[in-house]
C-alpha atoms as a PDB file:
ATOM      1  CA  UNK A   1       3.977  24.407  -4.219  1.00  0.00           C
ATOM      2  CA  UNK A   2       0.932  26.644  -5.495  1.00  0.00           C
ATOM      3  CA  UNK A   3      -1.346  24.449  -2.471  1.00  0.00           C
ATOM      4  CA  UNK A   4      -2.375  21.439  -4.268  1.00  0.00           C
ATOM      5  CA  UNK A   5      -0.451  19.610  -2.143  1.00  0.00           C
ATOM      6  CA  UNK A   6      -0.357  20.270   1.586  1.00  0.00           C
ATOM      7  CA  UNK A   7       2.584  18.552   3.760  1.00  0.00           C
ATOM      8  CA  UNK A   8       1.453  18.591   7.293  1.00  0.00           C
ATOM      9  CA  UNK A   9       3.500  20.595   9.703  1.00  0.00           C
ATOM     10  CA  UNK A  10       4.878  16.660  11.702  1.00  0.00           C
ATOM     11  CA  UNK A  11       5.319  15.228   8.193  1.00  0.00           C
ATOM     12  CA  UNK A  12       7.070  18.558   7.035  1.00  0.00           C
ATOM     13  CA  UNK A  13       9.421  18.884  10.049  1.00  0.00           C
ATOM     14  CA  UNK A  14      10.396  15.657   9.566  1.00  0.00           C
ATOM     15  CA  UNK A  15      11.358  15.792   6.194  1.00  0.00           C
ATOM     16  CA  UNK A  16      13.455  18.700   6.220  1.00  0.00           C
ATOM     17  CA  UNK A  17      15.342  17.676   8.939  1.00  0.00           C
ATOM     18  CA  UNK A  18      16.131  14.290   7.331  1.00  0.00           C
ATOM     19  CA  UNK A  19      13.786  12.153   9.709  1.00  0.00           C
ATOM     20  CA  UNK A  20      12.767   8.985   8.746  1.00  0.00           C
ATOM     21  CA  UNK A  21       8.722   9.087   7.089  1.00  0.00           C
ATOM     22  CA  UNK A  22       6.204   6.106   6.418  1.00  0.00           C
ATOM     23  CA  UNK A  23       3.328   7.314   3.900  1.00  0.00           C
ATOM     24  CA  UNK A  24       0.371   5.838   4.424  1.00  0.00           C
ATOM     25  CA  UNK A  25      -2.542   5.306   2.387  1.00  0.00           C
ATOM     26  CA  UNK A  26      -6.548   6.504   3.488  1.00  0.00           C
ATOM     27  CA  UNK A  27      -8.554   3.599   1.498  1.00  0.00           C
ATOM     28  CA  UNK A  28      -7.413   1.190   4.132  1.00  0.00           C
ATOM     29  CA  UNK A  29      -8.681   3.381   6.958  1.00  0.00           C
ATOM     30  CA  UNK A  30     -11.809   3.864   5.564  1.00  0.00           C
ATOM     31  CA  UNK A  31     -15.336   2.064   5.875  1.00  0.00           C
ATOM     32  CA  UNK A  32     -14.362   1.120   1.805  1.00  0.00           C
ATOM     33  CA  UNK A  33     -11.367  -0.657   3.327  1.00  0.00           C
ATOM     34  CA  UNK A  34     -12.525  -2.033   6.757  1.00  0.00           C
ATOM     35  CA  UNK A  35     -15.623  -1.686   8.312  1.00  0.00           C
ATOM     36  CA  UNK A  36     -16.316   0.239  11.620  1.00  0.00           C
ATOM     37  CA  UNK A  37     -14.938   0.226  14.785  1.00  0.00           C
ATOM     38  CA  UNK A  38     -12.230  -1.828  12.903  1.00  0.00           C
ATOM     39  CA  UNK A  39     -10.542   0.720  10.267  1.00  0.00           C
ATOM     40  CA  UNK A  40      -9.920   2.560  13.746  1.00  0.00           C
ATOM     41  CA  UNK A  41      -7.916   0.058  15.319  1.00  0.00           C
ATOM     42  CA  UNK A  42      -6.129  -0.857  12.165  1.00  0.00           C
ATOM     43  CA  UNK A  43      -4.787   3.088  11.948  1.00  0.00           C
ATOM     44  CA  UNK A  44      -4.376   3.205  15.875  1.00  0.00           C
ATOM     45  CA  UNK A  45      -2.280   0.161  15.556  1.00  0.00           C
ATOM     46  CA  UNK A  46      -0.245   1.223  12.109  1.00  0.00           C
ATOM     47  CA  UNK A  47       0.867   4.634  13.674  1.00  0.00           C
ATOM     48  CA  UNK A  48       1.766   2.847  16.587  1.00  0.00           C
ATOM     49  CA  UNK A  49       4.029   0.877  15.083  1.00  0.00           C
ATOM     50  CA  UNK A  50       5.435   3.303  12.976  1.00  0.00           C
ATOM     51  CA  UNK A  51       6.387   5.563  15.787  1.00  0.00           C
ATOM     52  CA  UNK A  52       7.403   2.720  17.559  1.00  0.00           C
ATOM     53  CA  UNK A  53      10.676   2.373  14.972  1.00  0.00           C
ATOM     54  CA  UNK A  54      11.216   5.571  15.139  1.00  0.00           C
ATOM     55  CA  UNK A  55       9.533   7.069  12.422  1.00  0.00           C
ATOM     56  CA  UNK A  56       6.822   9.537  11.159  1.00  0.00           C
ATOM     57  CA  UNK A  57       3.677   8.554   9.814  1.00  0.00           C
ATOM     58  CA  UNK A  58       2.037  10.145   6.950  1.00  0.00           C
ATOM     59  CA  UNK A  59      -1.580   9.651   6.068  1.00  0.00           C
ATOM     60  CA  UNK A  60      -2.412  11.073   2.851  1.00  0.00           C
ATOM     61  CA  UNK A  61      -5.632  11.917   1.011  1.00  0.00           C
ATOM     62  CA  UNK A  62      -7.681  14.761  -0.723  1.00  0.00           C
ATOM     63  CA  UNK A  63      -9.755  17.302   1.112  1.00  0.00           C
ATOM     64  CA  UNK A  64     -11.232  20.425   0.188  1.00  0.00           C
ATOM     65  CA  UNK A  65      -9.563  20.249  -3.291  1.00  0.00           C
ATOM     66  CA  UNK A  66      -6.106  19.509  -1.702  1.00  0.00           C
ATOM     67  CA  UNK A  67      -3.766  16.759  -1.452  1.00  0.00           C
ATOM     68  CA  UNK A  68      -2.897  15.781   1.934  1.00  0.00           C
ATOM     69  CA  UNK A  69       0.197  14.484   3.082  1.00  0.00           C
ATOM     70  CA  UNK A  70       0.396  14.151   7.006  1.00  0.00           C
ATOM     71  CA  UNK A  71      -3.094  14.522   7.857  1.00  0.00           C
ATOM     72  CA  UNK A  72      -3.795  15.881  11.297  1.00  0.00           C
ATOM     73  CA  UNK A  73      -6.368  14.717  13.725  1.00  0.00           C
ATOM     74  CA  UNK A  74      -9.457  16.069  12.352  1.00  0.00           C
ATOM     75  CA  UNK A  75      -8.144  15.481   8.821  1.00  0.00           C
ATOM     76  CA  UNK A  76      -7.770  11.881   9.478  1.00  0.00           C
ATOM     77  CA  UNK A  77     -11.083  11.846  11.032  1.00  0.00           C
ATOM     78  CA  UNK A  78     -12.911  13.130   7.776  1.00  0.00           C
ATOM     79  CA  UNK A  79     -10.429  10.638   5.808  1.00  0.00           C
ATOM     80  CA  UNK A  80     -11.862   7.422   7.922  1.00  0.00           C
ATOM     81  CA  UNK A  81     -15.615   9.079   6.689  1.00  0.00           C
ATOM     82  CA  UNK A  82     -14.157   8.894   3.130  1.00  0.00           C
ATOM     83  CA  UNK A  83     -16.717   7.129   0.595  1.00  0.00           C
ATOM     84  CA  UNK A  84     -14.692   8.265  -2.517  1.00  0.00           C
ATOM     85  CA  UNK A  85     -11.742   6.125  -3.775  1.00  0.00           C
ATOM     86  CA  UNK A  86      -9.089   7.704  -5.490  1.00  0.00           C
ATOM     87  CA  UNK A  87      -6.624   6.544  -7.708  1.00  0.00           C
ATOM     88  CA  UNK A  88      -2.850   8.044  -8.824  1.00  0.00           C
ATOM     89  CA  UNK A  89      -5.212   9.344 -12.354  1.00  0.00           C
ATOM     90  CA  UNK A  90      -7.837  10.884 -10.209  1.00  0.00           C
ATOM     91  CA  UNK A  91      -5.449  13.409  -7.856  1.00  0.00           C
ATOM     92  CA  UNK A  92      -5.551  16.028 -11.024  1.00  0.00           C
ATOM     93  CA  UNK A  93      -9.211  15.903 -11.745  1.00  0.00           C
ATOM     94  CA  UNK A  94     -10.732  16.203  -8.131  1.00  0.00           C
ATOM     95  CA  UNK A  95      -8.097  18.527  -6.757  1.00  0.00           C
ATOM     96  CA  UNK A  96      -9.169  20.704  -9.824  1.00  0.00           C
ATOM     97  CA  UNK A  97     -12.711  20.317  -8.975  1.00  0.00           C
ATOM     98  CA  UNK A  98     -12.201  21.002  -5.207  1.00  0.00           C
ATOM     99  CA  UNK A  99     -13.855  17.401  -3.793  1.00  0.00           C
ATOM    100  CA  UNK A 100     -14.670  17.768  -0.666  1.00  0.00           C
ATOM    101  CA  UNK A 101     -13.100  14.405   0.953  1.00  0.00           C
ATOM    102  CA  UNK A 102     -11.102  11.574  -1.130  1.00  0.00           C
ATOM    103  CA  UNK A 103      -9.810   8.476   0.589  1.00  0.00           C
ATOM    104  CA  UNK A 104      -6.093   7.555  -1.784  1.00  0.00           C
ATOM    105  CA  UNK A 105      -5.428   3.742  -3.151  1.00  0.00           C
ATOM    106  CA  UNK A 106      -1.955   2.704  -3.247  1.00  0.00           C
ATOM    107  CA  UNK A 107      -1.136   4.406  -7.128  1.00  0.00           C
ATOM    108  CA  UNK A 108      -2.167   7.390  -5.260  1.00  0.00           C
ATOM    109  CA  UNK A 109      -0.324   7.299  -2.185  1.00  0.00           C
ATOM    110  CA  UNK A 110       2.618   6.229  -4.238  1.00  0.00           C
ATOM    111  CA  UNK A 111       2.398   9.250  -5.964  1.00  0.00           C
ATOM    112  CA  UNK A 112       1.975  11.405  -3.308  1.00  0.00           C
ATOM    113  CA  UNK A 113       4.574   9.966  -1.270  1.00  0.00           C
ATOM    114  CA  UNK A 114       7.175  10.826  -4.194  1.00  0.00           C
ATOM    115  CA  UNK A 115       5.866  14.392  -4.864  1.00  0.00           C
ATOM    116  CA  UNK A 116       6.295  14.826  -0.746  1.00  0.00           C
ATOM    117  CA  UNK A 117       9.582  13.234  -1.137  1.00  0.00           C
ATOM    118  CA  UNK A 118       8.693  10.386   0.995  1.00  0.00           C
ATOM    119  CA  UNK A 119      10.428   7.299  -0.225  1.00  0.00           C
ATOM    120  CA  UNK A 120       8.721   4.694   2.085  1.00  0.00           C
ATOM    121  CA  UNK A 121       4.817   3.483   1.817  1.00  0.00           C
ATOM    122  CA  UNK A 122       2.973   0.856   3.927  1.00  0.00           C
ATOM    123  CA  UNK A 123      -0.179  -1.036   2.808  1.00  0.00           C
ATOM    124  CA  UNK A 124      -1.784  -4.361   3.334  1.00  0.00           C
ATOM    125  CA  UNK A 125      -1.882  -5.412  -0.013  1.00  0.00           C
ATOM    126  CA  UNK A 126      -1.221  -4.309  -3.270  1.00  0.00           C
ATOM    127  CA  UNK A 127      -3.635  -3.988  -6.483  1.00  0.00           C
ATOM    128  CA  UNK A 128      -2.485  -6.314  -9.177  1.00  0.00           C
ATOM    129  CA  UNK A 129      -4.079  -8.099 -12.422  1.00  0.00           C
ATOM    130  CA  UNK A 130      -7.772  -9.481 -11.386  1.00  0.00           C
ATOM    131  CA  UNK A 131      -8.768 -12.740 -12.696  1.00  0.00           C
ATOM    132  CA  UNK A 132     -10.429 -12.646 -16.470  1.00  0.00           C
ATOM    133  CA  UNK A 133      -8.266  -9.724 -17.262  1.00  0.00           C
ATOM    134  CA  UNK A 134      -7.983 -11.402 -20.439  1.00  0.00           C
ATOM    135  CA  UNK A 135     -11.468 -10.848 -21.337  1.00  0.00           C
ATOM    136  CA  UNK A 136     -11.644  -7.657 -18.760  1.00  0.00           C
ATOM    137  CA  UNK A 137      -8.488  -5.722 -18.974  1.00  0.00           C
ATOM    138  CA  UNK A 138      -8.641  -5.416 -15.231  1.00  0.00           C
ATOM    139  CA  UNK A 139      -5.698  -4.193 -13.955  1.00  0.00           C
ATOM    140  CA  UNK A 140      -4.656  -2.120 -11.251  1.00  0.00           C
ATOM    141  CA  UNK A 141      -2.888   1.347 -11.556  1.00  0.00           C
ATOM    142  CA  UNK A 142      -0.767   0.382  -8.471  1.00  0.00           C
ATOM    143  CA  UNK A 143       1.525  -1.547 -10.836  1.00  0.00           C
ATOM    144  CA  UNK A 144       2.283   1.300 -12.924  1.00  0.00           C
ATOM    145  CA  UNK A 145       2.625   3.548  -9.864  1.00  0.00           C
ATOM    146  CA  UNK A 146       4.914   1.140  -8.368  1.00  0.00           C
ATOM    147  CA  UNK A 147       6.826   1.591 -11.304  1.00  0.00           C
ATOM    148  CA  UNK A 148       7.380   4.933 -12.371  1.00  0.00           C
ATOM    149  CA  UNK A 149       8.024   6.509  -8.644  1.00  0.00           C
ATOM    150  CA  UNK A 150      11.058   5.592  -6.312  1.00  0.00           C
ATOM    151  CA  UNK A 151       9.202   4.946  -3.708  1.00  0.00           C
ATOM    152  CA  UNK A 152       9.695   1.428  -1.372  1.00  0.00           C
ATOM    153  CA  UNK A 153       6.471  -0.562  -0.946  1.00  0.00           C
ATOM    154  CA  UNK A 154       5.826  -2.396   2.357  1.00  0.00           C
ATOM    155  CA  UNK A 155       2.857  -4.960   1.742  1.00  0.00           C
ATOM    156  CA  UNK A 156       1.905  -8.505   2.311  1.00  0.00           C
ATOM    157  CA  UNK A 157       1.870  -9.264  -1.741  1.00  0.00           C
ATOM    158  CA  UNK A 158      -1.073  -9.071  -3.796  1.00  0.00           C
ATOM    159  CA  UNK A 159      -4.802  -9.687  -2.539  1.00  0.00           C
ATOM    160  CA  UNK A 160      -5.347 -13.767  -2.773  1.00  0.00           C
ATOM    161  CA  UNK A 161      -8.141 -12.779  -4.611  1.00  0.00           C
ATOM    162  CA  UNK A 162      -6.442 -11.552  -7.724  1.00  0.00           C
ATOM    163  CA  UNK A 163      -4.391 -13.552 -10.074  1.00  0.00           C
ATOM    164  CA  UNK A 164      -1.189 -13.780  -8.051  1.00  0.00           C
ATOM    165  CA  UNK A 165       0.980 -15.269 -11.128  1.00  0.00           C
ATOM    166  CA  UNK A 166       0.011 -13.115 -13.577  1.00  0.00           C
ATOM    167  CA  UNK A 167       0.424  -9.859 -10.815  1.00  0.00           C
ATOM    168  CA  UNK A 168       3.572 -11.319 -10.106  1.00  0.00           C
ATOM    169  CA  UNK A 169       4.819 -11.696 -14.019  1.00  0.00           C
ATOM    170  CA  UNK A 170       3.290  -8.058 -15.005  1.00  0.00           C
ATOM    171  CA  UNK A 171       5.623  -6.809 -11.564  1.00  0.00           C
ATOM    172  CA  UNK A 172       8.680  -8.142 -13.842  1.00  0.00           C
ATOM    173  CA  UNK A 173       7.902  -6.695 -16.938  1.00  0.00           C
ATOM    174  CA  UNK A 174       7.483  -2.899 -15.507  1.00  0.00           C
ATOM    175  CA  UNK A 175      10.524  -3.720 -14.327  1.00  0.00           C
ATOM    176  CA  UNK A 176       9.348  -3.716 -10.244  1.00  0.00           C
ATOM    177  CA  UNK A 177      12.361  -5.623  -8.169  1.00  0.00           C
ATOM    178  CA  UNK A 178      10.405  -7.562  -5.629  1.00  0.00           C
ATOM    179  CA  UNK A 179      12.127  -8.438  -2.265  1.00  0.00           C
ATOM    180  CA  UNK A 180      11.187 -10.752   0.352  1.00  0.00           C
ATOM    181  CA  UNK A 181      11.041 -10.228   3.785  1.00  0.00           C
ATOM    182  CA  UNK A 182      12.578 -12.997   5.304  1.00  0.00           C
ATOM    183  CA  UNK A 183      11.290 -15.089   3.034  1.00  0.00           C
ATOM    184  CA  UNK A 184      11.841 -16.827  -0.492  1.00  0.00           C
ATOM    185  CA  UNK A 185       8.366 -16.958  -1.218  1.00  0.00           C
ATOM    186  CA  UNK A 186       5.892 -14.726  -2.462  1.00  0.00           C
ATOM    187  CA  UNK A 187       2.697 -13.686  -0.131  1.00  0.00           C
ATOM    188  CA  UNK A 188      -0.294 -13.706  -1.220  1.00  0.00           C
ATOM    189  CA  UNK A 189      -2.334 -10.972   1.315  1.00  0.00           C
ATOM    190  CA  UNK A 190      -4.199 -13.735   3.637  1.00  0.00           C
ATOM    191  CA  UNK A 191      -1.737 -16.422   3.096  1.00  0.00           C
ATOM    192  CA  UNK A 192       2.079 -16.425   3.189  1.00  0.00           C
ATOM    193  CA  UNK A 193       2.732 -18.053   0.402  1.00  0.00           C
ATOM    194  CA  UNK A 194       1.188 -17.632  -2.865  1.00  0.00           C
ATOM    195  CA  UNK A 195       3.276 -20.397  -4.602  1.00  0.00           C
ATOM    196  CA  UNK A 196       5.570 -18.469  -6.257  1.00  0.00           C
ATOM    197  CA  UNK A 197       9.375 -18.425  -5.903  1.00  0.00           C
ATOM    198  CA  UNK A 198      11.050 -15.287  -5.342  1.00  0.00           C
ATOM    199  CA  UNK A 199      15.101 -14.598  -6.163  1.00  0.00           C
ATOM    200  CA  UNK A 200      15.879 -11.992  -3.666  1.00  0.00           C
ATOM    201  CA  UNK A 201      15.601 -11.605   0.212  1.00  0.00           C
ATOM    202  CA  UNK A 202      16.482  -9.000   2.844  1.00  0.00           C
ATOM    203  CA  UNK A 203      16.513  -9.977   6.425  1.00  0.00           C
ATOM    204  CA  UNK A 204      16.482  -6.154   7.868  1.00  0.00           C
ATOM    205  CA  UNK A 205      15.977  -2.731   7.160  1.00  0.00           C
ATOM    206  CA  UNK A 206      19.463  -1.662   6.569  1.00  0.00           C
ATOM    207  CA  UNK A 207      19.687  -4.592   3.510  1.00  0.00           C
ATOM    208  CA  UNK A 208      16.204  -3.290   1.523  1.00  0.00           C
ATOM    209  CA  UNK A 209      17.715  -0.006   1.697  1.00  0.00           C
ATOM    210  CA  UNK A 210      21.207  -0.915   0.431  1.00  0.00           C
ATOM    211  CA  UNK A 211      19.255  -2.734  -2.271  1.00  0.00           C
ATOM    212  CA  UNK A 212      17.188   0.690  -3.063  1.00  0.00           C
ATOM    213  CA  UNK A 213      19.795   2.888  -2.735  1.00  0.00           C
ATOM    214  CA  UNK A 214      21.918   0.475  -5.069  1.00  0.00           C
ATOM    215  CA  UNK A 215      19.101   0.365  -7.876  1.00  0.00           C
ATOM    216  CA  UNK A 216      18.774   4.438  -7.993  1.00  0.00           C
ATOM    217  CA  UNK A 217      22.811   4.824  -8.083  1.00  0.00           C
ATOM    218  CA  UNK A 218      22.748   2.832 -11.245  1.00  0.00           C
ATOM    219  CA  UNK A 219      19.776   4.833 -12.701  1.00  0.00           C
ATOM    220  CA  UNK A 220      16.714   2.536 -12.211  1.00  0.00           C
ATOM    221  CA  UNK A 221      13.459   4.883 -12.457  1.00  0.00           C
ATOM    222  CA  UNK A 222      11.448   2.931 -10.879  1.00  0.00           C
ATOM    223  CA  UNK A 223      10.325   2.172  -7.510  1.00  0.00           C
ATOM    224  CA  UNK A 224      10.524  -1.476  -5.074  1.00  0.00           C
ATOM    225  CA  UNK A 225       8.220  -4.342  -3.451  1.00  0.00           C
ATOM    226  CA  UNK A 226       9.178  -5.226  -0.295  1.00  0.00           C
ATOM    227  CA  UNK A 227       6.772  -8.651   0.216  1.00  0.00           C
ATOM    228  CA  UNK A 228       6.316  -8.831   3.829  1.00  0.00           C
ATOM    229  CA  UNK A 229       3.842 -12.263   4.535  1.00  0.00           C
ATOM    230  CA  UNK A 230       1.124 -12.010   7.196  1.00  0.00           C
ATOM    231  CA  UNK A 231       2.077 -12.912  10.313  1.00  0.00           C
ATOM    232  CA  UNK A 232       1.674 -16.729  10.974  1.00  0.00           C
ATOM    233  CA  UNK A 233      -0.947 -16.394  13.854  1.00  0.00           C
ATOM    234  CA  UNK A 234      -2.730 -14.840  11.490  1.00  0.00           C
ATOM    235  CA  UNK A 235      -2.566 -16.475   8.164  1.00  0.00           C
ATOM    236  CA  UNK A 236      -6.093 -17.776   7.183  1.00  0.00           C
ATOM    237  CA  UNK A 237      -6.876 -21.162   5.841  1.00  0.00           C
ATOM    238  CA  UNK A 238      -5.744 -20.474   1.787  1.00  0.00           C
ATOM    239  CA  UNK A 239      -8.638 -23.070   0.522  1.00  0.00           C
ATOM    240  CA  UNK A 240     -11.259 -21.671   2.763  1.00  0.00           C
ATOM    241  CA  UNK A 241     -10.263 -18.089   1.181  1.00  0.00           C
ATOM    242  CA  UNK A 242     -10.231 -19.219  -2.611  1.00  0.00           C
ATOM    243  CA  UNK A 243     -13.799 -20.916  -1.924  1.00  0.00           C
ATOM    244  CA  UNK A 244     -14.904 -17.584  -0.078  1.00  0.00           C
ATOM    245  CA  UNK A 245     -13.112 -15.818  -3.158  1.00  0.00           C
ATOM    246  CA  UNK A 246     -15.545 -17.616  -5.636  1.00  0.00           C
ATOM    247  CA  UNK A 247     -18.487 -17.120  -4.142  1.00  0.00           C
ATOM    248  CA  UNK A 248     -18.142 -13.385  -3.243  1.00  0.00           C
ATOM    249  CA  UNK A 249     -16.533 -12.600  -7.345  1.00  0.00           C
ATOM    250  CA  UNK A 250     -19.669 -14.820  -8.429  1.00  0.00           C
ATOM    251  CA  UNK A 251     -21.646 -11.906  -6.095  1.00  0.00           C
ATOM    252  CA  UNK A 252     -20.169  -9.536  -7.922  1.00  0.00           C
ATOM    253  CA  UNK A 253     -20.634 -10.095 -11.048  1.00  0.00           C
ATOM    254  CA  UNK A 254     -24.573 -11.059 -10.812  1.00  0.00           C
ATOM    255  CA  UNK A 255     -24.521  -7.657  -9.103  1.00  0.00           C
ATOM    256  CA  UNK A 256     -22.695  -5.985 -11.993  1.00  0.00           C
ATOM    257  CA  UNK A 257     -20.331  -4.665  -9.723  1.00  0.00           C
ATOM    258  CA  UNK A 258     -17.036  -4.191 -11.850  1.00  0.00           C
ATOM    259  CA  UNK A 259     -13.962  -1.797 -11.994  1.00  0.00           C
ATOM    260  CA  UNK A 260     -12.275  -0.215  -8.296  1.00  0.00           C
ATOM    261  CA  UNK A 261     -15.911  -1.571  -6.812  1.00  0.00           C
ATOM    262  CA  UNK A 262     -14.859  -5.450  -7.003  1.00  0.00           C
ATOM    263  CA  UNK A 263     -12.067  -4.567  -4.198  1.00  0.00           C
ATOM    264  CA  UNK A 264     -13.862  -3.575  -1.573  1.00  0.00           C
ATOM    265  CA  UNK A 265     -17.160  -6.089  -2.325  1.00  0.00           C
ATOM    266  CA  UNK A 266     -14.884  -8.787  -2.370  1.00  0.00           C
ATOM    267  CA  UNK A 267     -13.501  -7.922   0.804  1.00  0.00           C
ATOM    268  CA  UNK A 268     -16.800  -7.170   2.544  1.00  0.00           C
ATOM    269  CA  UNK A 269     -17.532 -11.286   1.340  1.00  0.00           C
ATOM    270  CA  UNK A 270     -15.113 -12.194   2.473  1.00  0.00           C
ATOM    271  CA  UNK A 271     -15.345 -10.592   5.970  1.00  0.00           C
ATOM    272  CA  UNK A 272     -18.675 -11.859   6.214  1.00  0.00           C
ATOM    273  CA  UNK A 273     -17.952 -15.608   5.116  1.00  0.00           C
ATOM    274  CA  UNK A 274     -14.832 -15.439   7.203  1.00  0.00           C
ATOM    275  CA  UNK A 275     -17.333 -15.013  10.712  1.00  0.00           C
ATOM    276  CA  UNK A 276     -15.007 -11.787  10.906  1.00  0.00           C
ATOM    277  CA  UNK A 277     -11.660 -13.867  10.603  1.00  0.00           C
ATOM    278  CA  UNK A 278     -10.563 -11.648   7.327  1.00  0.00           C
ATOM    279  CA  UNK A 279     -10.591  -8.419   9.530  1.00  0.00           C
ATOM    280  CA  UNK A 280      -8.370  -9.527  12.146  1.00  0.00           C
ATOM    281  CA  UNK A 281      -5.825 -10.778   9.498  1.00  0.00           C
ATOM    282  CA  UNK A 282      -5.990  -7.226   7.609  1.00  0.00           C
ATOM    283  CA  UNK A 283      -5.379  -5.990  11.141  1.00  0.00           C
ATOM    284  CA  UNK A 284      -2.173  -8.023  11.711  1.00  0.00           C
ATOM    285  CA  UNK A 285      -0.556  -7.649   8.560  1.00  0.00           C
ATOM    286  CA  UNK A 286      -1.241  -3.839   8.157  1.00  0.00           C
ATOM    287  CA  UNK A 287      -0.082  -3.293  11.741  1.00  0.00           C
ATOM    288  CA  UNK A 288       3.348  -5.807  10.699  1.00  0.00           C
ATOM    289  CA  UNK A 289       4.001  -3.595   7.143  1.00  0.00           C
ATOM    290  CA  UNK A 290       4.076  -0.625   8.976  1.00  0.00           C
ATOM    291  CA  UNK A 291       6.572  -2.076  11.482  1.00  0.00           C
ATOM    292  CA  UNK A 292       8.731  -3.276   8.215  1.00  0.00           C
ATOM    293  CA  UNK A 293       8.083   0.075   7.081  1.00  0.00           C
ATOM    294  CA  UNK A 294       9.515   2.044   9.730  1.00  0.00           C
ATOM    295  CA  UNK A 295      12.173  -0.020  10.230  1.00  0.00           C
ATOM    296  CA  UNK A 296      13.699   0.090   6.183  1.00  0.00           C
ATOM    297  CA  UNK A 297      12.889   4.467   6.672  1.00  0.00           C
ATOM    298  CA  UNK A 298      15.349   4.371   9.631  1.00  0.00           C
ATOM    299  CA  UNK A 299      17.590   2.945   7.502  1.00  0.00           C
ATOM    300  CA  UNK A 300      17.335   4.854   4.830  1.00  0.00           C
ATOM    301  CA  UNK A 301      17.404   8.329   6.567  1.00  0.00           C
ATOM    302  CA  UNK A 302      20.674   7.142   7.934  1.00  0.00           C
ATOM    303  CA  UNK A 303      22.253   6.639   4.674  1.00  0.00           C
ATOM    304  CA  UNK A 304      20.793   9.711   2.520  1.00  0.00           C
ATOM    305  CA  UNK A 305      21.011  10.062  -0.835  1.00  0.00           C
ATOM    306  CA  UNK A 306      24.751  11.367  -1.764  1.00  0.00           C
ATOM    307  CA  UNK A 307      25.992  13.098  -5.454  1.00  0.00           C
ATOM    308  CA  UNK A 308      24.286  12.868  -8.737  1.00  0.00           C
ATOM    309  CA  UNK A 309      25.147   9.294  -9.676  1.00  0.00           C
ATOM    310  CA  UNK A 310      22.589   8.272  -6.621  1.00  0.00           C
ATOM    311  CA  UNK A 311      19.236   8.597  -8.523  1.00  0.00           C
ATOM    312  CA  UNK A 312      16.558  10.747  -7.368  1.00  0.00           C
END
């Protein structure tokens, strides 16, 4: 490494030794991603359950011109300060200009993950294809990311606010197997089912990492979506969020807000309109990935990678 990326010393250890390792993204944590005291909780209550399966968390972001994979205490506490949003094409051009403190998306965190080595990532929800793309061409690097890096993907779907069919059909096409968590249907963030069917489903860690481990033996590139729903205490109501949905995009757009922007006003709308209810379900289903998370890394650190024919 010529310092670009820094692994810290936990996340390092870990990795060498063959320990199991959850990457985590910094959007999430940040006020861009939930609002104060809450984006505190939510990480409290992540690593918890990450080192509660017995693995290592990872946060990752960009300070001081450096990627960082594993931040440490005060690292994380710049991260949850973090008003600039990176995505996987931005690493390059702000490490290069030395910014001083970059929160990573998921394309990002994917990307770091796999340059660390780390094959496991939690989120909440993934990016996907936003509503209008025909007329916008709105889509979301995390598909692409998802893609090109073996990396698994913990998350509760796509955010209900994007166009969950169309996410789901462009997830196909790059190729992305998606894999329910004991479940046949697909999630859509706030609601745990987004009304689409899906063909495969794992019931435990040690069965999504037989299915990864299968897919790199026989030379797929690419990485995996596990689609863990929301837990069911906290699933909101799905026609109260589409109504919310409408009037915050409708926001939006008479604000000229467009591009990585409509995320996070969307969800701040949706907070609002939800009396605070939208929060508590990011809470529960972030905390629940990383759980999922953990759990498939355990797995997966007990059956390591073995010969050339396994993928990389």
């Amino acid at each position: 490494m010529d310092g670009t990326l820094r692994i810290g010393s936990e996340v390092a250890a870990a990795l060498s030794s063959g320990a199991p390792v959850v990457a985590l993204e910094s959007t999430i944590f940040s006020e861009l991603g939930l609002p104060e005291p809450a984006n505190r909780e939510c990480f409290q209550r992540v690593q918890a359950a990450v080192w509660a399966a017995g693995a290592v968390p990872a946060l990752c972001g960009v300070l001081d011109g450096r990627a960082v994979v594993g931040a440490n205490f005060a690292q994380a506490e710049r991260l949850f300060g973090g008003s600039v949003k990176l995505g996987a094409r931005d690493l390059g051009p702000v490490a290069a200009a030395g910014l001083d403190v970059g929160v990573t998306t998921v394309s990002a965190t994917v990307t770091l993950a796999a340059a660390a080595g780390i094959e496991v990532f939690a989120t909440g929800g993934i990016g996907g294809v936003h509503r209008g793309a025909d007329r916008s061409g709105d889509v979301s690097a995390d598909l692409e990311a998802l893609a090109r890096h073996r990396v698994v993907v913990v998350a509760s779907g796509v955010k209900s606010f994007l166009d969950v069919p169309l996410t789901f059909e462009r997830l196909e096409t790059l190729g992305v197997a998606v894999l329910g968590w004991r479940t046949d249907r697909f999630p859509a963030f706030y609601v745990r089912d987004g009304g689409l069917e899906l063909t495969s489903t794992v019931y435990n860690g040690q069965e999504a990492a037989a299915a990864f481990r299968a897919a790199g033996a026989l030379g797929h590139p690419g990485g995996m979506l596990v689609a863990n729903p929301i837990p069911a205490s906290a699933e909101l109501d799905a026609a109260e969020v589409d109504e919310a949905v409408e009037v915050a995009e409708a926001a939006a757009r008479r604000d000229g807000v467009s591009g990585g922007d409509v995320t996070p006003a969307v969800l701040t709308a949706l907070a609002a309109a939800t009396g605070g209810a939208a929060v508590q379900a990011n809470l529960a289903l972030a905390e629940s990935n990383a759980a999922v998370a953990a759990e498939i890394s355990v797995a997966l650190a007990q059956n390591p990678v073995v010969g050339r024919g396994a993928g990389s």
